[in-house]
C-alpha atoms as a PDB file:
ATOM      1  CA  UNK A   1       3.664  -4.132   2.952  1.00  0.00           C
ATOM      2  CA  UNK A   2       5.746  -4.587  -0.117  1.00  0.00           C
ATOM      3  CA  UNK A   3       6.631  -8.088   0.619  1.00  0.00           C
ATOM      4  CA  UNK A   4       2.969  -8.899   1.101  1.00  0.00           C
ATOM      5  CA  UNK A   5       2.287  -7.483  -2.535  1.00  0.00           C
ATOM      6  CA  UNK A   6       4.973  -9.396  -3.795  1.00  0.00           C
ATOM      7  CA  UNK A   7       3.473 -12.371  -2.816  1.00  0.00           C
ATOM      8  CA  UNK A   8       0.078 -11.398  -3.938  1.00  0.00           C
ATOM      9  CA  UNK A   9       1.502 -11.016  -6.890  1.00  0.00           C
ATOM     10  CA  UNK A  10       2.948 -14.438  -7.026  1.00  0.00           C
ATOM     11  CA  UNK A  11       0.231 -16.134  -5.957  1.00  0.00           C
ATOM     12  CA  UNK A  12      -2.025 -14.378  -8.779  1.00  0.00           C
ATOM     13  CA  UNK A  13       0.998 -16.002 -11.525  1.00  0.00           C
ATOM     14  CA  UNK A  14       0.479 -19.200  -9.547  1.00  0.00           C
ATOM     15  CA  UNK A  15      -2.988 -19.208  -9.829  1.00  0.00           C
ATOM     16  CA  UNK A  16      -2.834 -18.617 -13.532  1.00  0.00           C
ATOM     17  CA  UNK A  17      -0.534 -20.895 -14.029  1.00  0.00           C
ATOM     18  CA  UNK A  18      -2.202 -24.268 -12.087  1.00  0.00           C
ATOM     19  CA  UNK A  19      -5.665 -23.009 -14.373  1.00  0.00           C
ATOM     20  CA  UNK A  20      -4.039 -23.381 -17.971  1.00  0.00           C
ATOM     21  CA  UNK A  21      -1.889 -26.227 -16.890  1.00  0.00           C
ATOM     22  CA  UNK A  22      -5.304 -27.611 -15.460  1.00  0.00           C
ATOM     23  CA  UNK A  23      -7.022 -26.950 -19.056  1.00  0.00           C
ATOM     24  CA  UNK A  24      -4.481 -28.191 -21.100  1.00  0.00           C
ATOM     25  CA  UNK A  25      -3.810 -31.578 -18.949  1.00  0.00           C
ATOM     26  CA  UNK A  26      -7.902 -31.907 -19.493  1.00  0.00           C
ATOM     27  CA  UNK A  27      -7.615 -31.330 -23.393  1.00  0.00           C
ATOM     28  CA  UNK A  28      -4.601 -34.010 -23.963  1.00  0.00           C
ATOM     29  CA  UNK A  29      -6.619 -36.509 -21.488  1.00  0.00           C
ATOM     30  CA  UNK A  30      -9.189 -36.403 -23.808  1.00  0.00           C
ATOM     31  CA  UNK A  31      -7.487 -36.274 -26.886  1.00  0.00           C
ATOM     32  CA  UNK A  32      -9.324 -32.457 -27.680  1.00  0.00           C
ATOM     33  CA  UNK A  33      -7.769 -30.816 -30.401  1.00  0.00           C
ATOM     34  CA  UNK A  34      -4.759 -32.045 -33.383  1.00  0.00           C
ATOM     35  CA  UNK A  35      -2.415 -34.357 -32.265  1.00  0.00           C
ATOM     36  CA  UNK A  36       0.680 -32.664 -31.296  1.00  0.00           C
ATOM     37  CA  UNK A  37       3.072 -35.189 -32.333  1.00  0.00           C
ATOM     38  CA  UNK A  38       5.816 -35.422 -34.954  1.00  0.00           C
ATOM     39  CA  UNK A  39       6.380 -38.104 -36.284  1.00  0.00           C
ATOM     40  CA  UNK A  40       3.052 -41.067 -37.239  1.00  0.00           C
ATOM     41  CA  UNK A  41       3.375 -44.395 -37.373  1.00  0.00           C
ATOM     42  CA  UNK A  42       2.507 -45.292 -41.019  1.00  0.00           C
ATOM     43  CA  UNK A  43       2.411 -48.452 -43.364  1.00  0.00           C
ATOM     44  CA  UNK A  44       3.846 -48.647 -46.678  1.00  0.00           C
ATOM     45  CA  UNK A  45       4.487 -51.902 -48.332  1.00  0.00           C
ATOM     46  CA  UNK A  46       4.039 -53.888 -45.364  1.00  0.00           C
ATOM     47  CA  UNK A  47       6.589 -52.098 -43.408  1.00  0.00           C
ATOM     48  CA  UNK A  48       6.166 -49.835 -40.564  1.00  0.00           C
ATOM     49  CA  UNK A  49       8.145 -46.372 -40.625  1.00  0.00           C
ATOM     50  CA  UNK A  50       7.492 -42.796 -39.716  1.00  0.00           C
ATOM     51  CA  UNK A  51       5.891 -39.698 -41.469  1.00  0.00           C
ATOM     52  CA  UNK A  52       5.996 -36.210 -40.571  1.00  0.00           C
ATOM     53  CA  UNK A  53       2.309 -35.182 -39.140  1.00  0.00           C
ATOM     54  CA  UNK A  54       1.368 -32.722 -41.687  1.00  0.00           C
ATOM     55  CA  UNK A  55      -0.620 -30.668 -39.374  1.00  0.00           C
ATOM     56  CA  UNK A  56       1.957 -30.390 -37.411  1.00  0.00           C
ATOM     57  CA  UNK A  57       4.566 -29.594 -39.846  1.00  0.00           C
ATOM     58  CA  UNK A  58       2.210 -26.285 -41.019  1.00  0.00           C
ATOM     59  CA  UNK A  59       2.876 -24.793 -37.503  1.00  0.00           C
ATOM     60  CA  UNK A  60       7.026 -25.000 -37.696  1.00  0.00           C
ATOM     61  CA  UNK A  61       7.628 -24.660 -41.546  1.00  0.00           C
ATOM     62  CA  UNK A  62       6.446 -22.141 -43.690  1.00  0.00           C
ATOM     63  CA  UNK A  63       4.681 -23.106 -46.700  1.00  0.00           C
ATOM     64  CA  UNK A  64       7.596 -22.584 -49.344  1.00  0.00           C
ATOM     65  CA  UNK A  65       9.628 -25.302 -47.257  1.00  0.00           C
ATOM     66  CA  UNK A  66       6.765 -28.036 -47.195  1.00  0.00           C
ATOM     67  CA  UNK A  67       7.486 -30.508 -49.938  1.00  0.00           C
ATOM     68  CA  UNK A  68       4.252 -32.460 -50.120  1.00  0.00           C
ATOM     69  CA  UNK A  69       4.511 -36.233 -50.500  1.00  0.00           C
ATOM     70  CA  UNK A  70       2.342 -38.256 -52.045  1.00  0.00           C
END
């Protein structure tokens, strides 16, 4: 009886798990939401380099250790 619980149990985590994989593999496949990455690919005098997203940069560093660039 307690083994059958146990799995119950897993199979509930399981369950919940696969469903908020499920909606967040639907939400990047359709590009819902702010883009989650790093680093953008931006132009500046002809030349290609990278820039930290900034709304990506709000959720890791608190505000007193953003420097804003113009």
């Amino acid at each position: 009886m307690r083994h059958r619980v146990g799995l119950l149990n897993l199979l509930a985590l399981s369950i919940g798990l696969v469903a908020v994989g499920a909606v967040e593999g639907v939400l990047r496949v359709f590009h819902i939401g702010p883009s989650s990455r790093l680093f953008l690919l931006t132009e500046d005098e002809g030349q290609a380099e990278y820039a930290i997203n900034p709304e990506v940069a709000h959720r890791f560093f608190q505000p007193q250790y953003l420097r804003h660039v113009p």
